[in-house]
Protein backbone atom coordinates (compact mmCIF):
# COMPACT_ATOMS: atom_id res chain seq x y z
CA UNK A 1 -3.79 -23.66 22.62
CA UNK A 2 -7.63 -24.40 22.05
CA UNK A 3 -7.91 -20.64 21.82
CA UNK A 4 -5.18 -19.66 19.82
CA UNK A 5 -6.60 -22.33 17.52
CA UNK A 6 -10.03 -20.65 17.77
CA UNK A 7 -8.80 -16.86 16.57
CA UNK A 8 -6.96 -18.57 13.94
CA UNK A 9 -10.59 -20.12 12.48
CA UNK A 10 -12.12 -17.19 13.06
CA UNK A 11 -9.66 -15.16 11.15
CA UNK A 12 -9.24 -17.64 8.29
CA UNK A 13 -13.41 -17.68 8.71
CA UNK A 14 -12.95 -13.61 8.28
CA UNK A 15 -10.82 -13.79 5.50
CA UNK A 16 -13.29 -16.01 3.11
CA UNK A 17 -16.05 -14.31 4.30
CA UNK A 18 -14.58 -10.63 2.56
CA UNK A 19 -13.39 -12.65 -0.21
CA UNK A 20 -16.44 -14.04 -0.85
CA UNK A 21 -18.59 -11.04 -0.79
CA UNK A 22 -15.92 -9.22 -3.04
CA UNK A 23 -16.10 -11.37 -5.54
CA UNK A 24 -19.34 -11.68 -5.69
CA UNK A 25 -19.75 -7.84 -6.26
CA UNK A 26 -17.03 -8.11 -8.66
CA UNK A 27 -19.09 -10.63 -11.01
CA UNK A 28 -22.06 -9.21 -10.01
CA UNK A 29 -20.55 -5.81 -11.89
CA UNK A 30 -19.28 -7.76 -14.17
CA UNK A 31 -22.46 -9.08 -15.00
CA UNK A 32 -24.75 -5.75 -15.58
CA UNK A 33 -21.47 -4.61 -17.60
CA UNK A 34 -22.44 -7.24 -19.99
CA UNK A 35 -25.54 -6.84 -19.99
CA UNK A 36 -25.77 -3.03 -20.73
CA UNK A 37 -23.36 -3.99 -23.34
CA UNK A 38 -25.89 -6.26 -24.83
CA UNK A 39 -29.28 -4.15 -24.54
CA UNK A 40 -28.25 -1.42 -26.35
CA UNK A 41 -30.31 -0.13 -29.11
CA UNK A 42 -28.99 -0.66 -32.78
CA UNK A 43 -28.70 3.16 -32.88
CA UNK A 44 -26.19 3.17 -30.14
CA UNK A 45 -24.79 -0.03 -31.52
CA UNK A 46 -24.39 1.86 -34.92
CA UNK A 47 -22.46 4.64 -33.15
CA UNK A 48 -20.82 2.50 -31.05
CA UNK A 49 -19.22 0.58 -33.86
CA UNK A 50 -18.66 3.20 -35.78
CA UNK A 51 -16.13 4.76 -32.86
CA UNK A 52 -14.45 1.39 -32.24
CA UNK A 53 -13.65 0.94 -36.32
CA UNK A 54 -12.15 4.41 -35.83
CA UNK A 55 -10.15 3.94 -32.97
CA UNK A 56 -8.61 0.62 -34.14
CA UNK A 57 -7.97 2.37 -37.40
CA UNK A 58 -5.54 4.82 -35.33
CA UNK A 59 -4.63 2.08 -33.39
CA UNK A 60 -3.33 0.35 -36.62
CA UNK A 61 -1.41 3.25 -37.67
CA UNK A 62 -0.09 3.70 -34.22
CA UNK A 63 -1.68 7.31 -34.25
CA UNK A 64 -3.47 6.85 -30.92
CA UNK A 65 -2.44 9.21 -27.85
CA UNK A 66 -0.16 7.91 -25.35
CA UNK A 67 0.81 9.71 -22.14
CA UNK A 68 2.27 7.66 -19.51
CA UNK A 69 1.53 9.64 -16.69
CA UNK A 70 -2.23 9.02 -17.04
CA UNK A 71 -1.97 5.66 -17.80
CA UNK A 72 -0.75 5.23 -14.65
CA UNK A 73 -3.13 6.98 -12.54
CA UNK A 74 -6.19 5.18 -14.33
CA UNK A 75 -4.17 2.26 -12.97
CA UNK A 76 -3.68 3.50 -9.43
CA UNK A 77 -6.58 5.46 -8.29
CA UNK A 78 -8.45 2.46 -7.68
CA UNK A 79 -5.97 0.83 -5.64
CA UNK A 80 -5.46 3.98 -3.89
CA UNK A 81 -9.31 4.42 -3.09
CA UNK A 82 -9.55 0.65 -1.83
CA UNK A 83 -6.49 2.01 0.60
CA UNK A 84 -7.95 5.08 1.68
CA UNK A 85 -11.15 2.67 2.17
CA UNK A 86 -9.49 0.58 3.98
CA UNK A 87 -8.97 3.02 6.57
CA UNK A 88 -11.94 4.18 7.35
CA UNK A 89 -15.25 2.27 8.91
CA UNK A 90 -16.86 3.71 5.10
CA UNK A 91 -14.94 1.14 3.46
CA UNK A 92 -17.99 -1.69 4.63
CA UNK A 93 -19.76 -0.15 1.85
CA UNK A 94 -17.16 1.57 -0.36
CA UNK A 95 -14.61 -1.27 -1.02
CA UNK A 96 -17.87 -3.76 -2.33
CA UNK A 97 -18.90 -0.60 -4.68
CA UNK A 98 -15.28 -0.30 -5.80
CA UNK A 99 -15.35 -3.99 -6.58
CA UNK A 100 -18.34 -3.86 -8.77
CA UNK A 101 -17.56 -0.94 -10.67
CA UNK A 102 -14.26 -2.32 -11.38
CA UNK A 103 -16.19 -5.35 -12.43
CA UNK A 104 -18.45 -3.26 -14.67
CA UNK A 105 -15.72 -1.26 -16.24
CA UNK A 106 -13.69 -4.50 -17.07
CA UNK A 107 -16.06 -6.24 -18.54
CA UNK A 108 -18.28 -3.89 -20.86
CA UNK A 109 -16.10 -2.67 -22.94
CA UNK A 110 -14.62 -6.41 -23.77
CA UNK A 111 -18.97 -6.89 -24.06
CA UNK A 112 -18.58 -3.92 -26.49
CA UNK A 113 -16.11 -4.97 -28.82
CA UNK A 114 -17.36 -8.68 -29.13
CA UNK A 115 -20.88 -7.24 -29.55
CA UNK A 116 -19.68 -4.86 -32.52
CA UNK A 117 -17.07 -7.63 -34.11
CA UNK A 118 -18.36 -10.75 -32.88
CA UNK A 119 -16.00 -13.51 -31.41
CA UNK A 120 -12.74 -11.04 -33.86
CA UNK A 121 -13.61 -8.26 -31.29
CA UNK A 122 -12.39 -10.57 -28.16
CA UNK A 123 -8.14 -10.17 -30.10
CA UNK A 124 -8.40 -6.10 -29.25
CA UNK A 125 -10.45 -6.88 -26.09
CA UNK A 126 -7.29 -8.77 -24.84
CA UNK A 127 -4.69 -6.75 -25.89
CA UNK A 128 -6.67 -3.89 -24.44
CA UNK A 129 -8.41 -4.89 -21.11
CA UNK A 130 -7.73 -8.78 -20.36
CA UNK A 131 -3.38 -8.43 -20.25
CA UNK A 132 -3.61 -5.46 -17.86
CA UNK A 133 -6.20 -6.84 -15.97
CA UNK A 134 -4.20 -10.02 -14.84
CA UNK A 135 -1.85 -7.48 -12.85
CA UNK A 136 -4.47 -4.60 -11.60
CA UNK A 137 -7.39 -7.82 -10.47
CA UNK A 138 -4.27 -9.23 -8.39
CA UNK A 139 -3.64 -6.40 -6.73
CA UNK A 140 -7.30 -5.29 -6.05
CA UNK A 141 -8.09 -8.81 -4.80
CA UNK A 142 -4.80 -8.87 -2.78
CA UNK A 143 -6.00 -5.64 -0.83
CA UNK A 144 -9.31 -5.53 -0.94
CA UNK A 145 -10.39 -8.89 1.69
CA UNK A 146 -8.22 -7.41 4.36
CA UNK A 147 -9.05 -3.74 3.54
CA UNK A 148 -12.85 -4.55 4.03
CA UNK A 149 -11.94 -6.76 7.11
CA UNK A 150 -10.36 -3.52 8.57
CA UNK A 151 -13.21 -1.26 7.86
CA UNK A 152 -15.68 -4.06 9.54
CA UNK A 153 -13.74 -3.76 12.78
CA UNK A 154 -13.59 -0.13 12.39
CA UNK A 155 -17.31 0.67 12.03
CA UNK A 156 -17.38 -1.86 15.08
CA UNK A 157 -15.28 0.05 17.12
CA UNK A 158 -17.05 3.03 15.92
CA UNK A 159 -20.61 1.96 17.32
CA UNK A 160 -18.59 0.66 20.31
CA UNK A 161 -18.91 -3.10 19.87
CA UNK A 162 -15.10 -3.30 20.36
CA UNK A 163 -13.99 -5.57 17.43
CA UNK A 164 -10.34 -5.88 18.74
CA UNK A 165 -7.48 -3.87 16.91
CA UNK A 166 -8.27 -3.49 12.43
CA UNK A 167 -5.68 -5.73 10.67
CA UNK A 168 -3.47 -3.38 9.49
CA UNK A 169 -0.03 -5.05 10.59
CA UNK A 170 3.34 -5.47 8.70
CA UNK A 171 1.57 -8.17 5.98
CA UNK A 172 -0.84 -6.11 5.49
CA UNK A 173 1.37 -2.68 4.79
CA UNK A 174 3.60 -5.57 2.43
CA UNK A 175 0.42 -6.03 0.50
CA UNK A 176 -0.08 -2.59 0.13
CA UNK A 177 3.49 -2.38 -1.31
CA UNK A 178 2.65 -5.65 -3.64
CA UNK A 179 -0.32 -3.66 -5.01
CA UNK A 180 0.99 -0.53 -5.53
CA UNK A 181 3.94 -2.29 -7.78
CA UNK A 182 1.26 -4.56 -9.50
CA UNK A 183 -0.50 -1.24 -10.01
CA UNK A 184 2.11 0.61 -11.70
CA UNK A 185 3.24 -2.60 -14.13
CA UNK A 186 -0.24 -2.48 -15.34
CA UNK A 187 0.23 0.65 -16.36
CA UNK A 188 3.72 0.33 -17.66
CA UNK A 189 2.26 -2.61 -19.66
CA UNK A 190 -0.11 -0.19 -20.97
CA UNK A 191 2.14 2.22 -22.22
CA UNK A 192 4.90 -0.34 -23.75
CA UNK A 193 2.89 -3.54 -24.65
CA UNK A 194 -0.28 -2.81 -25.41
CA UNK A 195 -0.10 -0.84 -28.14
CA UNK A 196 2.34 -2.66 -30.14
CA UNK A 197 0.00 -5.97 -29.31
CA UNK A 198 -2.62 -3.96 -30.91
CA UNK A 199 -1.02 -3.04 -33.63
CA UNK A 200 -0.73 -6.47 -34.96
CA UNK A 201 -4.33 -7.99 -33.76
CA UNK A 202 -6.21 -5.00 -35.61
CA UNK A 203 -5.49 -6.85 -38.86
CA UNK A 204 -7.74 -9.74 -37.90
CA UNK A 205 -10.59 -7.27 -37.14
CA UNK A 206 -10.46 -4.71 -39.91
């Protein structure tokens, strides 16, 4: 009992631990994406919101280019690289990359469109980024604490420390399943919501 009790801690103690260290890479991308969003000369600002005028401009007379196909591999490529991560001991370091660059893409172009329209920009920025975000963040969150515990006891196994057998069980194939559905209703939302969403916060920019 005491040591069934014990692996439970330990893997509860695991769990946290990945969690912790994901998130912090997410912010921690999240972070610099602000920042670079922020230091940019007002040259680049210029042309930066010179392109974002234009593209809400199309945006507002729904003239921007939709293709659903590639809206939903933007959306699952990342959740199909913390998989493939997930399976190899190159996920210790490749899942925590993944995590900040997803934190760094999320975040600086919402950084871009406040810095060009002030607190207006953040309407577009949700439409845009935030809405699809609350699906694809689930999903990379749901498999990325267990994908990087895998790849841990992988790259143990790997430099023969043993590390017992890499957690990929039945949940763990069911969150795979979760994310790939979360994946591809991010990029349904994309395609269907988003633009008409746009359509009617450009107004309150332009």
């Amino acid at each position: 009992m005491g040591t069934r009790m014990r692996k439970k801690w330990d893997l509860l103690s695991e769990q946290n631990g990945a969690l912790a260290v994901l998130s912090v890479l997410f912010l921690a991308g999240g972070g610099i994406g602000c920042l670079f969003a922020a230091v940019s000369g007002k040259e680049g600002a210029q042309e930066l919101g010179e392109y974002l005028t234009g593209y809400l401009a199309l945006a507002r007379e729904d003239e921007l280019p939709r293709q659903l196909w590639p809206l939903l591999w933007g959306q699952m490529k990342y959740l199909i690289a913390a998989f493939i991560l997930s399976l190899t001991a190159l996920g210790v370091a490749g899942l925590p990359l993944l995590f900040a660059f997803r934190g760094f893409s999320f975040t600086f172009p919402v950084a871009c469109f406040c810095r060009v329209f002030g607190w207006r920009g953040m309407f577009p920025a949700l439409a845009l980024f935030v809405l699809p975000a609350l699906l694809w963040i689930s999903s990379l969150f749901l498999i990325g604490p267990p994908g990087l515990r895998s790849a841990q006891q992988l790259l143990r196994r790997a430099l023969g420390e043993g590390g017992g057998t890499p957690p990929l069980n039945a949940p763990f194939w069911c969150q795979a399943g979760v994310c790939a559905i979360l994946g591809l209703a991010a990029g349904l939302l994309e395609y269907w919501v988003v633009p008409t969403l746009l359509q009617g916060v450009v107004r309150l920019v332009l």
